[in-house]
C-alpha atoms as a PDB file:
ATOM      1  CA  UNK A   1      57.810  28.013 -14.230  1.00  0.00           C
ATOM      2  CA  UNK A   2      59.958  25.364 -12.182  1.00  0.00           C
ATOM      3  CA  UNK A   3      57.920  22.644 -14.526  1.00  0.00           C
ATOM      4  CA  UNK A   4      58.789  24.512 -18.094  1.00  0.00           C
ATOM      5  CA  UNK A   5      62.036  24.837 -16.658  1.00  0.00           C
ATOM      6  CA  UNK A   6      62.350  21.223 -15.969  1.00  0.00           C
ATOM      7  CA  UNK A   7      60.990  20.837 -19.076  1.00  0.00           C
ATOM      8  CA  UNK A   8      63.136  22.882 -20.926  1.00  0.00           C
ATOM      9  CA  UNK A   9      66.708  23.563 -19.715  1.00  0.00           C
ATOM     10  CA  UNK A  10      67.998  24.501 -22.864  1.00  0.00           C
ATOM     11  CA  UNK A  11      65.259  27.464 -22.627  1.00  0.00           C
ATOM     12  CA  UNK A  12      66.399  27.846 -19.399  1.00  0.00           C
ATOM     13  CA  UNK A  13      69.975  28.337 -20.017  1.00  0.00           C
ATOM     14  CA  UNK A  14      69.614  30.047 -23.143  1.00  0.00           C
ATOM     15  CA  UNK A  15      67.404  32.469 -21.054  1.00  0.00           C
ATOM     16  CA  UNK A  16      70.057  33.011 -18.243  1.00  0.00           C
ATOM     17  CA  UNK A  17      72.700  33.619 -20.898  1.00  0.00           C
ATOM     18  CA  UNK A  18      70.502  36.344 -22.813  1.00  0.00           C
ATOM     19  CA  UNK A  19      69.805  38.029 -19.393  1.00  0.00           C
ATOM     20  CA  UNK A  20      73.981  38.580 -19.080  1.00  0.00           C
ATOM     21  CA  UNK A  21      74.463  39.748 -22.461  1.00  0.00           C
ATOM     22  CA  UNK A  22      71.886  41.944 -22.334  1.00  0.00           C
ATOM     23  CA  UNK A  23      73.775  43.675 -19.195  1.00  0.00           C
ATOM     24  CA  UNK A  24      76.566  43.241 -20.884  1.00  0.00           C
ATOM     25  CA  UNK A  25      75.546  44.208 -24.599  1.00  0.00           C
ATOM     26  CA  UNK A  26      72.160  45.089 -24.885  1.00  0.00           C
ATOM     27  CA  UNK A  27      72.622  46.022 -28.939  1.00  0.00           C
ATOM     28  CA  UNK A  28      73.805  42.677 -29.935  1.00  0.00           C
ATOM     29  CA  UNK A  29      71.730  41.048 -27.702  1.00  0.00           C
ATOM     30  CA  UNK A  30      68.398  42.700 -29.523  1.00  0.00           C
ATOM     31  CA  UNK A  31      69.426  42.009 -33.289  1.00  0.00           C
ATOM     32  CA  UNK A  32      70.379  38.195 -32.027  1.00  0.00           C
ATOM     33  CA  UNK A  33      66.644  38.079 -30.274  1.00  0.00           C
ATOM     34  CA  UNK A  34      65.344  39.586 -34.126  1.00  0.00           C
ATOM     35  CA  UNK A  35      67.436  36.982 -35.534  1.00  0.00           C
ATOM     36  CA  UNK A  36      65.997  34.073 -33.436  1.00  0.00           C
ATOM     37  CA  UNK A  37      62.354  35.157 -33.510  1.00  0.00           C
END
């Protein structure tokens, strides 16, 4: 994990930031997630 997150910090960070919204607004969260897959 530590090397992918090396690796990737955008993933990273983009990872952190859905973990808050998802305690913060799990809805929008979910159809953004839908969206990006």
């Amino acid at each position: 994990m530590t090397t992918r997150n090396r690796r990737d910090p955008v993933r990273w960070i983009l990872g952190n930031i859905a973990d808050y919204l998802v305690q913060r607004a799990p809805i929008p969260v979910l159809l953004v997630r839908h969206r990006a897959a």
